[in-house]
N, C-alpha and C. Protein backbone atom coordinates (compact mmCIF):
# COMPACT_ATOMS: atom_id res chain seq x y z
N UNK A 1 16.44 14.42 -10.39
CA UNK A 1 16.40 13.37 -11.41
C UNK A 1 15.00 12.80 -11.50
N UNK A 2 14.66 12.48 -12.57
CA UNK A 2 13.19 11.89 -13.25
C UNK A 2 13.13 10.45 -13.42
N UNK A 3 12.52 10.27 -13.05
CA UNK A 3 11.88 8.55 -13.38
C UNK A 3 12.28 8.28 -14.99
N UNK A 4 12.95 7.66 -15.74
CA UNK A 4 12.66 7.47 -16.98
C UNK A 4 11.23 6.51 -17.13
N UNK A 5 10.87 6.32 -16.52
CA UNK A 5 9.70 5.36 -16.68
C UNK A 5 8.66 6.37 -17.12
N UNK A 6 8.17 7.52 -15.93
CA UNK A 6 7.16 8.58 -15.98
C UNK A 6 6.95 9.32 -16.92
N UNK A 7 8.10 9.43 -17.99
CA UNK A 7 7.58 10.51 -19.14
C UNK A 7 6.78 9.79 -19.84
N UNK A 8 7.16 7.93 -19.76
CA UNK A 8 6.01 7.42 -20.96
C UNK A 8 4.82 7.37 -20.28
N UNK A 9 4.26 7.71 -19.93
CA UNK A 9 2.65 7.53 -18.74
C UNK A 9 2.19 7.74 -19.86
N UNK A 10 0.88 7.57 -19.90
CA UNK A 10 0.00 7.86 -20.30
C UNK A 10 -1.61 7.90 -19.90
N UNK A 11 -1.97 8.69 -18.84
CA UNK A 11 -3.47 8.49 -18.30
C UNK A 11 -4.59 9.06 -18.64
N UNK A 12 -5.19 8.24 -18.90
CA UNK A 12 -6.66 8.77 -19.12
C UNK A 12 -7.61 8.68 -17.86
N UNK A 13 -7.56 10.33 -17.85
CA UNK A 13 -8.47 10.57 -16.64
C UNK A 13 -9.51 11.36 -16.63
N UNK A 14 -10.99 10.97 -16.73
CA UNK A 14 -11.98 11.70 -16.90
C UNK A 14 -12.08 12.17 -18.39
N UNK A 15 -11.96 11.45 -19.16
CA UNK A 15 -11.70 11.37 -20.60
C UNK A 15 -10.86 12.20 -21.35
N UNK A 16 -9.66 12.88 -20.62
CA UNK A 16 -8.87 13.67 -21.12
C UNK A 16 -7.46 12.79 -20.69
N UNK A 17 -6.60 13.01 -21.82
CA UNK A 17 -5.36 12.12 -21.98
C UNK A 17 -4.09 13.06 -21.52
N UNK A 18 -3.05 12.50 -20.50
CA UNK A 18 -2.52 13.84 -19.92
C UNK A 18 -0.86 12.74 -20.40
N UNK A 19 -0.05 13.09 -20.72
CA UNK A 19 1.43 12.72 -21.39
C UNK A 19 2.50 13.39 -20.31
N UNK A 20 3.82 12.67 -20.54
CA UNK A 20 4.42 12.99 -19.24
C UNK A 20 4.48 12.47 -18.10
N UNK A 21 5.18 13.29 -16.85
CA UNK A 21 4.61 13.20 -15.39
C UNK A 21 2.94 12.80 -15.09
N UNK A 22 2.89 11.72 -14.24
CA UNK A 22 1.70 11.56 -14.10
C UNK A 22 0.62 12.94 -13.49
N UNK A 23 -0.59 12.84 -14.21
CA UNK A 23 -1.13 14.17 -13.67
C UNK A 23 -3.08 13.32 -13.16
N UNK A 24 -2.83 14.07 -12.05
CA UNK A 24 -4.54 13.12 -11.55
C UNK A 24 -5.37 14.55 -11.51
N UNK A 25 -6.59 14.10 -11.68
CA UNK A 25 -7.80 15.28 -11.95
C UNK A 25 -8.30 15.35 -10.72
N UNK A 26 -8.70 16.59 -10.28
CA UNK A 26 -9.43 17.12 -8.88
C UNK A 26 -10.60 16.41 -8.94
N UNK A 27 -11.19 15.84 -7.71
CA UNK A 27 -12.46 15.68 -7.29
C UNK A 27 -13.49 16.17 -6.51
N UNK A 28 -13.05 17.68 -6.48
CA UNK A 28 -13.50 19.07 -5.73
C UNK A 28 -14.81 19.79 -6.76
N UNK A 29 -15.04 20.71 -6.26
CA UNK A 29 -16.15 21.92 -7.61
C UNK A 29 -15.64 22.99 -7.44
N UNK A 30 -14.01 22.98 -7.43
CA UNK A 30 -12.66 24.42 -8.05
C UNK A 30 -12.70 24.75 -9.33
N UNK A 31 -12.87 23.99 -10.27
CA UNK A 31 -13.21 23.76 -11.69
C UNK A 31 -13.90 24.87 -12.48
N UNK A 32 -13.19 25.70 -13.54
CA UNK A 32 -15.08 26.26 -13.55
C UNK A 32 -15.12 26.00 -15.35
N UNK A 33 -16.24 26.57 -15.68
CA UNK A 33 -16.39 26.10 -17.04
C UNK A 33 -15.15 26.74 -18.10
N UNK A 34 -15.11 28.28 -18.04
CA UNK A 34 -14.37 28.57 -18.64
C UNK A 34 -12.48 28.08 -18.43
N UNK A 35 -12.40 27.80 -17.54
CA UNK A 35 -10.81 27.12 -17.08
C UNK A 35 -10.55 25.39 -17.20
N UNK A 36 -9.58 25.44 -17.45
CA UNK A 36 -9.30 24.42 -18.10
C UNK A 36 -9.37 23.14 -16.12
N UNK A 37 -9.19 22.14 -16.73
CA UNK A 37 -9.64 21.19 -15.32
C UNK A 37 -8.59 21.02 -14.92
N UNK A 38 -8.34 21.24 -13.41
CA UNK A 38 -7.11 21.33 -12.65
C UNK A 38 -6.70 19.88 -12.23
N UNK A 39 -5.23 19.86 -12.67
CA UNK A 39 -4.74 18.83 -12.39
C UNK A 39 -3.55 18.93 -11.27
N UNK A 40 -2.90 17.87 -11.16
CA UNK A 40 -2.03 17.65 -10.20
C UNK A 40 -0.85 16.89 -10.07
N UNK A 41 0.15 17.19 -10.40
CA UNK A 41 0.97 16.31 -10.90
C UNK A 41 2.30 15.61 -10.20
N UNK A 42 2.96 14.75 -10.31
CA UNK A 42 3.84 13.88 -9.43
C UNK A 42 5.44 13.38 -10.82
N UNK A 43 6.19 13.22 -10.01
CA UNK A 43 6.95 12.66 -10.84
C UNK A 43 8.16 11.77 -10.03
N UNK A 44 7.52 10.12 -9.90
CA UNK A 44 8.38 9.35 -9.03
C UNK A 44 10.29 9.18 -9.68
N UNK A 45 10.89 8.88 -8.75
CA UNK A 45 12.49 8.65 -8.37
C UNK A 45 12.71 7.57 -7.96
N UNK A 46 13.70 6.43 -8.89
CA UNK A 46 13.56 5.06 -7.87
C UNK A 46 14.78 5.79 -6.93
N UNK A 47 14.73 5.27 -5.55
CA UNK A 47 15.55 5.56 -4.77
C UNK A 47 16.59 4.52 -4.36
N UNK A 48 15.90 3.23 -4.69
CA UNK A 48 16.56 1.83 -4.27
C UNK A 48 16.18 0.91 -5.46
N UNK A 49 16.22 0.28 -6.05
CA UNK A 49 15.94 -1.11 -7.07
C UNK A 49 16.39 -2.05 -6.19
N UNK A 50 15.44 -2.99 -5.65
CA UNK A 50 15.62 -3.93 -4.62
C UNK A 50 15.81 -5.11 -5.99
N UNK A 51 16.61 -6.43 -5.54
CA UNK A 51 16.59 -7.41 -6.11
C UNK A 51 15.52 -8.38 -5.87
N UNK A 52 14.51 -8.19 -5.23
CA UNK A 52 13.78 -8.53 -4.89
C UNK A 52 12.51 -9.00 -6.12
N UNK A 53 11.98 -9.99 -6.57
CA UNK A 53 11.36 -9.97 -7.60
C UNK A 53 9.91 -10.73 -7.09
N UNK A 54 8.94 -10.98 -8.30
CA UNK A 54 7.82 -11.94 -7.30
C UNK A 54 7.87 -13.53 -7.37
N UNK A 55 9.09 -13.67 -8.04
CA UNK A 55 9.42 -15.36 -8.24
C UNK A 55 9.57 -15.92 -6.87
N UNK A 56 10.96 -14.61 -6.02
CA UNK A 56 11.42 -14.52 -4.88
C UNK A 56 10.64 -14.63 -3.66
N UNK A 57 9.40 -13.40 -3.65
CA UNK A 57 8.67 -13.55 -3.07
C UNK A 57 7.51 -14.82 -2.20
N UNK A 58 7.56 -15.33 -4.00
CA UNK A 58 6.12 -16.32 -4.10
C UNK A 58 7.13 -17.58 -3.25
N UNK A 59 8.76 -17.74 -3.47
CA UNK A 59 8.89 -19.04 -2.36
C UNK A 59 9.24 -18.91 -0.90
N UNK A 60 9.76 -17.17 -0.90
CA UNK A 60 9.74 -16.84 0.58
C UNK A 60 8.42 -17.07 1.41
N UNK A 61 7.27 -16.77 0.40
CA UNK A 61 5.96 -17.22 1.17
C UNK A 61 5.46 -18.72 1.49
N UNK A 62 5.96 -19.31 0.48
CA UNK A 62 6.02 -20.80 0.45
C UNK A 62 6.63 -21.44 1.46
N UNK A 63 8.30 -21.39 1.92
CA UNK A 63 9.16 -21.54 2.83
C UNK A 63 8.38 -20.84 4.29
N UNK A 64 8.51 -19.58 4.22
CA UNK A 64 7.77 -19.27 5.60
C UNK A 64 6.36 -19.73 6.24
N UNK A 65 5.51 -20.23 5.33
CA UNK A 65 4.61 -21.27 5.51
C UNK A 65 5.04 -22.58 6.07
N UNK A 66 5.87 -23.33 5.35
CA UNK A 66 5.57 -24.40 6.35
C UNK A 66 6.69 -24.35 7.60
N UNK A 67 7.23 -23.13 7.71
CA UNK A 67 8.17 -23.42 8.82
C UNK A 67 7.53 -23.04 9.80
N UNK A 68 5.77 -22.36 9.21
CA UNK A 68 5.33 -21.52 10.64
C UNK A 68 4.33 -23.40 11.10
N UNK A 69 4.29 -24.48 10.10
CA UNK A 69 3.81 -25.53 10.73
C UNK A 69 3.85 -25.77 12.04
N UNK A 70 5.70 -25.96 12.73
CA UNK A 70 5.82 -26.56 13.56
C UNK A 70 5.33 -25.52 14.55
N UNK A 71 5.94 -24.04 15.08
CA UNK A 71 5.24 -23.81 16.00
C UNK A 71 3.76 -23.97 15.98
N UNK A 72 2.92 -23.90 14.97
CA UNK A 72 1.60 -23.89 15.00
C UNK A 72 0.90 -25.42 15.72
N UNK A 73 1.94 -26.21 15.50
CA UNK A 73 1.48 -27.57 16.14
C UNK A 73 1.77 -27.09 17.25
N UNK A 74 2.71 -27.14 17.77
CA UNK A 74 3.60 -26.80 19.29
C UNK A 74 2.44 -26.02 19.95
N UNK A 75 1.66 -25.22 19.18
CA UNK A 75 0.61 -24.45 19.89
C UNK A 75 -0.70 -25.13 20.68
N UNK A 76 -0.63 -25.55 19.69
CA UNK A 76 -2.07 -26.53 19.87
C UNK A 76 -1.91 -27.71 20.11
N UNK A 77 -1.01 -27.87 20.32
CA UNK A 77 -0.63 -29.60 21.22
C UNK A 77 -1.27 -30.24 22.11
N UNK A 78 -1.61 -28.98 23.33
CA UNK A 78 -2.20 -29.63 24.58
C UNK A 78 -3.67 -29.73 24.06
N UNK A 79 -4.28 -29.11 22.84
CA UNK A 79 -5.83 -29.34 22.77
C UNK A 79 -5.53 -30.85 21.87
N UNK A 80 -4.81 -30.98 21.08
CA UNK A 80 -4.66 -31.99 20.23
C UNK A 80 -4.42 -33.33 21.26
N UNK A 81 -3.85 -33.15 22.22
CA UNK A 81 -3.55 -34.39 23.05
C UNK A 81 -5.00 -34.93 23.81
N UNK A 82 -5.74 -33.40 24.11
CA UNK A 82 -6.90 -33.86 25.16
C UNK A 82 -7.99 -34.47 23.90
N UNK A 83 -7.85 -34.22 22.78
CA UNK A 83 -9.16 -34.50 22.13
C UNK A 83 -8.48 -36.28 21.31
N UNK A 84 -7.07 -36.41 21.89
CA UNK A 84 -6.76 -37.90 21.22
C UNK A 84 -6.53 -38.58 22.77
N UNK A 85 -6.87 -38.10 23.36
CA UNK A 85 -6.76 -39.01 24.84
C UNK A 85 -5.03 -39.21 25.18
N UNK A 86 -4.07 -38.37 25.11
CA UNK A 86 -2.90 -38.64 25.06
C UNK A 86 -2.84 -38.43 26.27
N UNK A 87 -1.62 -38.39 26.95
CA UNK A 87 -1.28 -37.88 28.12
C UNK A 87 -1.09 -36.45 28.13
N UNK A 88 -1.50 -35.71 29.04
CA UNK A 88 -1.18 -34.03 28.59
C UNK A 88 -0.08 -33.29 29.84
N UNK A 89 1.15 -33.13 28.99
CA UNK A 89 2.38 -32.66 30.12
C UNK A 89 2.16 -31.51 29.70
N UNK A 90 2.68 -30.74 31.05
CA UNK A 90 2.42 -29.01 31.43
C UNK A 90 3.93 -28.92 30.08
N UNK A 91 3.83 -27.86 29.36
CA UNK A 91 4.84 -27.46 28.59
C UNK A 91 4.56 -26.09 28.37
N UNK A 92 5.98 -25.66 29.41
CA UNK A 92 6.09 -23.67 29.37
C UNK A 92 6.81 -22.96 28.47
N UNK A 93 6.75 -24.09 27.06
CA UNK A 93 7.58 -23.35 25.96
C UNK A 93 6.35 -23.02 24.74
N UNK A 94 5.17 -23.27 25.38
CA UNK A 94 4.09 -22.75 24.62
C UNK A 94 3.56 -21.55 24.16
N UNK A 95 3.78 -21.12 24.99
CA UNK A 95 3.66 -19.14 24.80
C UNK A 95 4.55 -18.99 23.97
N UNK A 96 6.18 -19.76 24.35
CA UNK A 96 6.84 -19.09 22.88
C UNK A 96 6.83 -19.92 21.73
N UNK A 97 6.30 -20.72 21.70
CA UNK A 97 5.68 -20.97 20.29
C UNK A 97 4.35 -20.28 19.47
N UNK A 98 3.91 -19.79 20.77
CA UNK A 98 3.09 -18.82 19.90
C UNK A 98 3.51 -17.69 19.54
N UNK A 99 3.99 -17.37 20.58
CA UNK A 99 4.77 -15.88 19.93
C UNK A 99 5.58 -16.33 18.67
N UNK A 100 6.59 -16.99 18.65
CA UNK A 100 7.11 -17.56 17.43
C UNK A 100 6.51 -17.70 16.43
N UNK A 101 5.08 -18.23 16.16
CA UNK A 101 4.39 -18.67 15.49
C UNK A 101 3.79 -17.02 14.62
N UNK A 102 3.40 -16.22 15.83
CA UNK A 102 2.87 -14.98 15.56
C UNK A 102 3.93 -13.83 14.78
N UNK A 103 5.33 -13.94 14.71
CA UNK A 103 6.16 -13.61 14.10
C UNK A 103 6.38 -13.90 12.94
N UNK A 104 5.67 -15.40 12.84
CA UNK A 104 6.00 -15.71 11.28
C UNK A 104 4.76 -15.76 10.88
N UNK A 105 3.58 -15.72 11.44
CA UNK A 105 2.09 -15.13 10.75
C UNK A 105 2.31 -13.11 10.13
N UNK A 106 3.38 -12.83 10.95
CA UNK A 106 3.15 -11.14 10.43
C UNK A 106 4.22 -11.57 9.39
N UNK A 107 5.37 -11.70 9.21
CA UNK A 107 6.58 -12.10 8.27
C UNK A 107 5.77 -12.35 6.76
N UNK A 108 4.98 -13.42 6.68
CA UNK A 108 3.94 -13.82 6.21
C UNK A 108 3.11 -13.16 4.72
N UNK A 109 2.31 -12.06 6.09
CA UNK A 109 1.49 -11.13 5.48
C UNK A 109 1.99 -10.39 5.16
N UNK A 110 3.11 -10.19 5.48
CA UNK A 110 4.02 -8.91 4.71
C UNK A 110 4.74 -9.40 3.44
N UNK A 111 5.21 -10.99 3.50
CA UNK A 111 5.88 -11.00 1.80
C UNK A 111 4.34 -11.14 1.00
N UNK A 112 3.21 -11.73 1.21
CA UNK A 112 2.05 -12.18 0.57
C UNK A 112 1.85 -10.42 -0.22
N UNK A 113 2.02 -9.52 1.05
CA UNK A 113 1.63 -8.11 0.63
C UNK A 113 2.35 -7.22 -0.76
N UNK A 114 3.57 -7.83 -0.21
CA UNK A 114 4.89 -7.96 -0.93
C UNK A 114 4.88 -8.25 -2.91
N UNK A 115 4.26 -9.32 -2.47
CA UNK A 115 4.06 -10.03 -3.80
C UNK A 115 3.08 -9.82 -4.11
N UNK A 116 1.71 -9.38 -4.35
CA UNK A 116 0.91 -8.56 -4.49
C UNK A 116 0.59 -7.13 -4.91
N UNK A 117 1.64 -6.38 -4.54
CA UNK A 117 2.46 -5.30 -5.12
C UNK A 117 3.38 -5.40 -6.37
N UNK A 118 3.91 -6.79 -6.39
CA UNK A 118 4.67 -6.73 -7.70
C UNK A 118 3.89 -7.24 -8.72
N UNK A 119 2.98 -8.61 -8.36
CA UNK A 119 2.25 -9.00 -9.26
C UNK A 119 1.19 -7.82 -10.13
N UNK A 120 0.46 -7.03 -9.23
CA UNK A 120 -0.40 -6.01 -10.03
C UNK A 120 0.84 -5.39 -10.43
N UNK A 121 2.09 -4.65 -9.96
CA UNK A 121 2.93 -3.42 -10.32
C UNK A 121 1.85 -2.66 -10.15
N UNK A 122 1.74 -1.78 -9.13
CA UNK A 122 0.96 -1.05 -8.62
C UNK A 122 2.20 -0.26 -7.70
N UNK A 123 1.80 0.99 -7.59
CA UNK A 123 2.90 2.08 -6.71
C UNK A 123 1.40 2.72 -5.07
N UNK A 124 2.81 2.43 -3.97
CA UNK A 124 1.65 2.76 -2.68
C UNK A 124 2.03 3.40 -2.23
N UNK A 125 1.62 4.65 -1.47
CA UNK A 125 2.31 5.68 -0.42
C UNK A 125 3.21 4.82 0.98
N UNK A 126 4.43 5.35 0.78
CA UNK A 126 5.37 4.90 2.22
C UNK A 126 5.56 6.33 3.52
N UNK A 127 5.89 6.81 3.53
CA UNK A 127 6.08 8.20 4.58
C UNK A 127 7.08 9.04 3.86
N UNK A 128 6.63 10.27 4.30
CA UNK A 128 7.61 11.27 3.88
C UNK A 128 7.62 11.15 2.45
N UNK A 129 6.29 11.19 1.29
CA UNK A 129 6.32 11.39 -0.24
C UNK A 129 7.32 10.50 -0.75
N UNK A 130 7.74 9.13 0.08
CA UNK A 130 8.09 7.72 -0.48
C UNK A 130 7.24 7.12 -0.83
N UNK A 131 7.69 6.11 -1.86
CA UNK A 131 6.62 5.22 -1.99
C UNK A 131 7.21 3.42 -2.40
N UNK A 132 6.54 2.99 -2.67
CA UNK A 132 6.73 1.62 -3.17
C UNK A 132 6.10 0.76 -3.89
N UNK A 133 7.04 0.31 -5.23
CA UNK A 133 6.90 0.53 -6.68
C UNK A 133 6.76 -1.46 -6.68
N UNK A 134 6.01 -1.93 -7.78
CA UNK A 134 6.36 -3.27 -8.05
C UNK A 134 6.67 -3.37 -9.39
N UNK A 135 7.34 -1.73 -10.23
CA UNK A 135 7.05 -1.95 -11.59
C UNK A 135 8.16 -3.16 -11.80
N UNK A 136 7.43 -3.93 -12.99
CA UNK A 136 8.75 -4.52 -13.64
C UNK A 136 8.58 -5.72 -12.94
N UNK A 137 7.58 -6.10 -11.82
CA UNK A 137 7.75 -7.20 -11.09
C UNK A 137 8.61 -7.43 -9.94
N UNK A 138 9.30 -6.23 -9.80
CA UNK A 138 10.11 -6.03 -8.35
C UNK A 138 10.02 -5.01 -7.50
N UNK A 139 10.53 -5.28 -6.36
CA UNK A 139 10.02 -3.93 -5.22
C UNK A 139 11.21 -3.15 -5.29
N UNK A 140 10.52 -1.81 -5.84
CA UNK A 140 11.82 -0.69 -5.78
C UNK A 140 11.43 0.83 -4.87
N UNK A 141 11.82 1.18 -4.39
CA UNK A 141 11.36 2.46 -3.22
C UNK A 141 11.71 3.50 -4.39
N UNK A 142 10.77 4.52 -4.26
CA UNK A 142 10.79 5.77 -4.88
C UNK A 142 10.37 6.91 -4.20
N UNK A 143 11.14 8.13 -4.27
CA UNK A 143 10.62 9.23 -3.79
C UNK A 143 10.03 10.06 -4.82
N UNK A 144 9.12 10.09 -4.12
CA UNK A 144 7.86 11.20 -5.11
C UNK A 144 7.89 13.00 -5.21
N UNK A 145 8.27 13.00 -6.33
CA UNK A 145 8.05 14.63 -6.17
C UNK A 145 7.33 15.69 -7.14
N UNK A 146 6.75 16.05 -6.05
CA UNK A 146 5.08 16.71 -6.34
C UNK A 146 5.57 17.97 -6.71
N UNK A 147 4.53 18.58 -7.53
CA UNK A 147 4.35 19.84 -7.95
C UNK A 147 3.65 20.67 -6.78
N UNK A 148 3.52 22.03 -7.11
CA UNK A 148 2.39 22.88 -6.17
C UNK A 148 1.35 22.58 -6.58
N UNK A 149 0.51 23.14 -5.35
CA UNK A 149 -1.05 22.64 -5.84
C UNK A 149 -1.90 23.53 -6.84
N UNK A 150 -2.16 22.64 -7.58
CA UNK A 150 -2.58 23.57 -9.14
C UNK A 150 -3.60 24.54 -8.64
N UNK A 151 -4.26 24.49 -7.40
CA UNK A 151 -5.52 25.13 -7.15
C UNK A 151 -4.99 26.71 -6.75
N UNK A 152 -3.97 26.20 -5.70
CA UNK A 152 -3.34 27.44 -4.44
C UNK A 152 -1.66 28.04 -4.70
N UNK A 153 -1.34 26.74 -5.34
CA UNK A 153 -0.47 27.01 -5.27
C UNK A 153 0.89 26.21 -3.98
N UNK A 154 0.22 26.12 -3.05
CA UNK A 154 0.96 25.75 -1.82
C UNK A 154 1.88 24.10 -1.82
N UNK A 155 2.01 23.67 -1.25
CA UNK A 155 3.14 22.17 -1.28
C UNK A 155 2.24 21.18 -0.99
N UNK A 156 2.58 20.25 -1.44
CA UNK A 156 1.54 18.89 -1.24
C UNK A 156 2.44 17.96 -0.93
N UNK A 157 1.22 16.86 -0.27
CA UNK A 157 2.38 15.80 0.10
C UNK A 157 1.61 14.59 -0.32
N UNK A 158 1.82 13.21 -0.34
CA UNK A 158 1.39 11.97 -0.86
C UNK A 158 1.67 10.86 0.21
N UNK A 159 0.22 10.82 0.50
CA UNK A 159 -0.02 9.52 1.38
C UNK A 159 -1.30 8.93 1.33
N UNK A 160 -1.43 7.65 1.98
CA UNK A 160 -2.95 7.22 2.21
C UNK A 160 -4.15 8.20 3.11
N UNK A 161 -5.16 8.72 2.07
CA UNK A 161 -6.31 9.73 2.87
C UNK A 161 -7.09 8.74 2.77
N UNK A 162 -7.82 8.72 4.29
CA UNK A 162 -8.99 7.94 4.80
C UNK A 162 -9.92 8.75 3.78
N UNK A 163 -11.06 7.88 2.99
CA UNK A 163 -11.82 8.42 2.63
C UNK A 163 -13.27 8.11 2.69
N UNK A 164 -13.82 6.97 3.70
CA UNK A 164 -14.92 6.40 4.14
C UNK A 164 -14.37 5.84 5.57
N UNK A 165 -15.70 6.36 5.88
CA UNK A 165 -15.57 5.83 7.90
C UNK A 165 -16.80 5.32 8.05
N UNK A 166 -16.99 4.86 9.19
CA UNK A 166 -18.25 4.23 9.86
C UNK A 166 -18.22 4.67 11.34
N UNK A 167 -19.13 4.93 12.24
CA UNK A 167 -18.94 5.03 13.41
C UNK A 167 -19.76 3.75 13.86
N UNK A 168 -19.18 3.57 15.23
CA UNK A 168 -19.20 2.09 15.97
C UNK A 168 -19.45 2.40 17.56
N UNK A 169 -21.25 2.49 17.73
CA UNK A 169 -21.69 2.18 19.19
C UNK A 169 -21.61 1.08 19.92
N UNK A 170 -20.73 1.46 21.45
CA UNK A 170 -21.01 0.21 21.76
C UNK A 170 -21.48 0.03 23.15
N UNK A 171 -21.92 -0.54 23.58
CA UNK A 171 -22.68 -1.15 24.76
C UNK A 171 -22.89 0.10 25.70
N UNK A 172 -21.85 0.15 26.19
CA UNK A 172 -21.62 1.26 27.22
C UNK A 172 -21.85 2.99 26.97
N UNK A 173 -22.31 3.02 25.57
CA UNK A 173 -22.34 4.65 24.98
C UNK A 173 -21.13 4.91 24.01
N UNK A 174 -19.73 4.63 24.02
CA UNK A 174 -19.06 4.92 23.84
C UNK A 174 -19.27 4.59 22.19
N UNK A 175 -18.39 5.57 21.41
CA UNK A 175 -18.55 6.07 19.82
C UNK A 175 -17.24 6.13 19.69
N UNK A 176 -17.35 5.20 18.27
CA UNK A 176 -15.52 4.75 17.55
C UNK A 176 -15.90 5.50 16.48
N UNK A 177 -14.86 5.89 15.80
CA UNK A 177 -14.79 6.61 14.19
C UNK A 177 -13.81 5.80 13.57
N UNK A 178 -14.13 4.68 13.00
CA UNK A 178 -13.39 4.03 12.17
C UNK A 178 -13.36 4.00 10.69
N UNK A 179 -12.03 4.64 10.48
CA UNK A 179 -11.28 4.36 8.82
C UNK A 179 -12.22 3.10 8.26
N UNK A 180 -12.58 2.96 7.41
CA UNK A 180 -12.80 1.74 6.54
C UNK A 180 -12.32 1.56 4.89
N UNK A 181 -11.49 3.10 5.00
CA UNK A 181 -11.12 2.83 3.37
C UNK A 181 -10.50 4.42 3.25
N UNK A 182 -9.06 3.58 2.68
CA UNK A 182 -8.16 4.82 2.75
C UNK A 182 -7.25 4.46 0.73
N UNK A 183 -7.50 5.66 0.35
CA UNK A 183 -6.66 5.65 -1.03
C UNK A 183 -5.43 6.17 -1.28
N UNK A 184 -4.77 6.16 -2.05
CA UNK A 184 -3.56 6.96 -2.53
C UNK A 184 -4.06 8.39 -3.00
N UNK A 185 -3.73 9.64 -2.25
CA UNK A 185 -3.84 10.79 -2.82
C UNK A 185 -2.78 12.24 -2.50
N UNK A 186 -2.93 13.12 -3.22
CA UNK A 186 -1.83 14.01 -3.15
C UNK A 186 -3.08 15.09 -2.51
N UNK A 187 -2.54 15.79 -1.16
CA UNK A 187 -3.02 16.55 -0.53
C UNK A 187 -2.70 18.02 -0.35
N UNK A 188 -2.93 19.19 -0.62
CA UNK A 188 -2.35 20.52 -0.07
C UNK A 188 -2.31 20.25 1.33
N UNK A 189 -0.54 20.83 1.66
CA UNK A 189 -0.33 21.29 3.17
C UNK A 189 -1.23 22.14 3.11
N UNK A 190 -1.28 23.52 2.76
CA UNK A 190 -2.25 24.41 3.02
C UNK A 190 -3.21 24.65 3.13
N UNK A 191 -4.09 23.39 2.48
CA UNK A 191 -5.56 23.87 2.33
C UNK A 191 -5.88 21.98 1.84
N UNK A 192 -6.18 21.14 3.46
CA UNK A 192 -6.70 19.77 2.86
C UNK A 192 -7.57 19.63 1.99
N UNK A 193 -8.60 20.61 1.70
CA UNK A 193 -9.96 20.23 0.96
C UNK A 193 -9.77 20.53 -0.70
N UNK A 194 -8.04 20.71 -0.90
CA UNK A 194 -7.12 20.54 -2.37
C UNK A 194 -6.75 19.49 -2.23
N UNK A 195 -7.37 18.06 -2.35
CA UNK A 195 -6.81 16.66 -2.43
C UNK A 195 -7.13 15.96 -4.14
N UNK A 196 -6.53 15.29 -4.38
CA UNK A 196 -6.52 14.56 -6.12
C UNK A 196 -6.08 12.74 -5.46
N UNK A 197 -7.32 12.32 -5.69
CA UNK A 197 -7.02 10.59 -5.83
C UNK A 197 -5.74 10.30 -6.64
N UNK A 198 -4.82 9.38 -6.79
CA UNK A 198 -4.15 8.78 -7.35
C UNK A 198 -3.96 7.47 -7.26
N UNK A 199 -4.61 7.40 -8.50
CA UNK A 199 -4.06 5.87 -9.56
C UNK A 199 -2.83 5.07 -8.65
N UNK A 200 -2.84 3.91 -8.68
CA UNK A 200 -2.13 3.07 -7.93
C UNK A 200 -1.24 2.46 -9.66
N UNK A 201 -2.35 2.22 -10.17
CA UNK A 201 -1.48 1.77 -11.77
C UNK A 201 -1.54 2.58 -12.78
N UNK A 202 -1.20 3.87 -12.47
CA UNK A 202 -1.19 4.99 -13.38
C UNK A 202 0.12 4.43 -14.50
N UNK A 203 1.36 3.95 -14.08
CA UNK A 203 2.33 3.75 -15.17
C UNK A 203 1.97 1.99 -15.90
N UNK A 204 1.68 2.46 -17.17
CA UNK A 204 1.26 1.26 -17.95
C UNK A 204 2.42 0.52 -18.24
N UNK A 205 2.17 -0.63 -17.74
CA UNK A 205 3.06 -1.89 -17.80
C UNK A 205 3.70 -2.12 -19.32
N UNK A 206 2.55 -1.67 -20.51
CA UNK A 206 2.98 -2.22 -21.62
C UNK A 206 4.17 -1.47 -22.33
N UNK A 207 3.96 0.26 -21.65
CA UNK A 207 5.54 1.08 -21.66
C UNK A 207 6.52 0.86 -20.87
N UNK A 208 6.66 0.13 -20.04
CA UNK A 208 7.92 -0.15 -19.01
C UNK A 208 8.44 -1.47 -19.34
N UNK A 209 7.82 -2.03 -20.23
CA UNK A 209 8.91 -3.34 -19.56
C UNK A 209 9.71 -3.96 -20.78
């Protein structure tokens, strides 16, 4: 089954207009003059329509804010007491107010992330050629299903590819290779160096809603 959403796409990519299943253009030199420019194509499945919307979101973030107040005081109590001259009692329920506190700092960043996704409606790689959709202003899970790779032929899959690193010396000699920037792209199992960026807002809002 097909997305009814995906046949209305419409992307312009590299100044050619592709209709249908979304189709993203290679950023390789497979290309040649006489052949036409290889594309790559996807065609998402909602799997779930969550009721979930960003009205929802925006007060779950609101609510989980100030409830993360109190542990956050509870945390910082004993510095707050020494810098008001209070009396300062040993209290061993502090750690779990931070931990508490640190549960609802991740809770947090995840609806903020949440709602952020619906507000743009933007689609992100989840595992296993899932993904997660904010079209429409709500979070809906979709499974993605890819074509062969226009180049080889072989199966592709769709996830976040690191595509800028930095390496990081430090004191002692030792050398980090750190990710600094990872995109949405469709990759050949067979042959990684067949990868196609993909559009996060490839489906235009002004056909869906």
């Amino acid at each position: 089954m097909k997305d009814k959403y995906s046949k209305s796409n419409i992307n312009n990519v590299s100044g050619n207009v592709f209709n249908g299943p979304t189709n993203i253009v290679a950023g390789n030199n497979y290309s040649k003059k006489d052949e036409e420019e290889k594309v790559a194509s996807y065609t998402p499945e909602p799997v779930w329509r969550s009721p979930i919307t960003m009205a929802m979101l925006s007060w779950m973030g609101f609510i989980i804010s100030l409830i993360g107040l109190f542990p956050l005081y509870k945390t910082f109590e004993p510095v707050i007491n020494l810098i008001t001259k209070e009396s300062i009692k040993a209290d061993s329920n502090n750690n779990i107010y931070f931990i508490i506190f640190a549960v609802i700092l991740i809770l947090f960043v995840i609806v903020m992330r949440l709602r952020s996704i619906t507000k743009k409606e933007t689609r992100h790689p989840l595992f296993f050629n899932y993904a997660i959709s904010g079209l429409r202003r709500k979070i809906t899970i979709e499974k993605i299903h890819i074509d062969k790779c226009p180049i080889c032929g072989g199966t592709m899959k769709y996830f976040n590819k690191a595509v800028e690193w930095r390496d990081i010396t430090y004191s002692d000699g030792r050398k980090k290779h750190e990710v600094i920037k990872k995109v949405p792209a469709l990759q050949c199992k067979r042959n990684s160096e067949h990868w196609f960026k993909v559009d996060p807002a490839a489906d235009r809002v002004n056909k869906i809603r």
